[in-house]
Protein backbone atom coordinates (compact mmCIF):
# COMPACT_ATOMS: atom_id res chain seq x y z
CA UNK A 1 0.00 0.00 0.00
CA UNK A 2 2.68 2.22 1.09
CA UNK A 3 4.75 2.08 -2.58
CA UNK A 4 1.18 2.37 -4.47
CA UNK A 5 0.39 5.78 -2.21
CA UNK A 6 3.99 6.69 -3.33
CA UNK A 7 3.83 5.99 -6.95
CA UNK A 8 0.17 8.13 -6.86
CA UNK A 9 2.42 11.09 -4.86
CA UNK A 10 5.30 10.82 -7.73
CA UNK A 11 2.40 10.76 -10.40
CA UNK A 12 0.47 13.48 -8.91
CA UNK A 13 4.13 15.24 -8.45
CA UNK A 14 5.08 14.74 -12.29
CA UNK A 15 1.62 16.37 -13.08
CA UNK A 16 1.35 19.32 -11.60
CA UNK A 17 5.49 20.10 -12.18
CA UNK A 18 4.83 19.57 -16.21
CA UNK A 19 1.34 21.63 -15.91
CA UNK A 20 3.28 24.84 -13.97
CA UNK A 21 6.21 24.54 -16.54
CA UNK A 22 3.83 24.88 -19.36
CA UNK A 23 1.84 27.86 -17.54
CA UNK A 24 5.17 29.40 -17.17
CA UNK A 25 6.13 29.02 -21.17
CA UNK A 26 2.77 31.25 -21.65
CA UNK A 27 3.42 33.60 -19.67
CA UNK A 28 6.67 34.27 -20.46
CA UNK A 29 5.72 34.54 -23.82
CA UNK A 30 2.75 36.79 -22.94
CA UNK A 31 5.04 38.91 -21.26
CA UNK A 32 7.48 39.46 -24.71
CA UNK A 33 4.22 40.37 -26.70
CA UNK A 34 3.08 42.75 -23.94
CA UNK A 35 6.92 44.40 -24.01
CA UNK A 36 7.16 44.29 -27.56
CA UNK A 37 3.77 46.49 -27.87
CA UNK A 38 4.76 48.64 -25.08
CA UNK A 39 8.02 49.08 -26.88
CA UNK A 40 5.58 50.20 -30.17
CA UNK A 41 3.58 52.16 -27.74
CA UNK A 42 6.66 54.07 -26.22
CA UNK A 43 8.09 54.74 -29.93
CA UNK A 44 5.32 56.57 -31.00
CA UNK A 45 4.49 58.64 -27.96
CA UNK A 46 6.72 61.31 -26.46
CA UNK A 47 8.38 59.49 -24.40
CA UNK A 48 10.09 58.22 -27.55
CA UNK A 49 13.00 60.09 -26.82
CA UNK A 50 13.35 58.59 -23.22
CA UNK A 51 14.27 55.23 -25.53
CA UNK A 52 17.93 57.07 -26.68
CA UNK A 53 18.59 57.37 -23.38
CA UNK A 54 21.23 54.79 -21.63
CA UNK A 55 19.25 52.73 -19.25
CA UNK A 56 15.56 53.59 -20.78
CA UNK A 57 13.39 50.53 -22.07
CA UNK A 58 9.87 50.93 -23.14
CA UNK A 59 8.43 50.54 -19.19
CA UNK A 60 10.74 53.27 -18.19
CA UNK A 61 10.10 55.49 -20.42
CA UNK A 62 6.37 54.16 -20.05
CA UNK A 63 6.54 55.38 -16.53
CA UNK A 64 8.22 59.00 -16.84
CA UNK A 65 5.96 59.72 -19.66
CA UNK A 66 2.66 60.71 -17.06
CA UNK A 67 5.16 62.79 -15.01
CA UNK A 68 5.86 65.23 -18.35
């Protein structure tokens, strides 16, 4: 009984690793589409020129924009 409650732990285990892995793939690449339009957002706004700047990436620039 003991091995069978075991093999059901690894199984469950195995199951719920593979589903979070594969929930973390689409997410990840939810997150590049969402910074690739921000980028596209930032580019054509004013805080366009924020992107020339050393250290600026489209959510940095994203965020100083409401402050001008």
């Amino acid at each position: 009984m003991a091995g069978t409650q075991r093999r059901l732990s690894v199984t469950v285990a195995r199951a719920v690793a593979v589903r979070l892995a594969k929930h973390i793939v689409e997410l990840e690449q939810q997150l590049g589409d969402h910074e690739r339009q921000l980028t596209e957002l930032a580019q054509i706004s004013q805080a366009a020129l924020l992107l020339d700047e050393k250290g600026f990436q489209a959510i940095s620039a994203a965020k100083c924009l409401p402050a001008s």
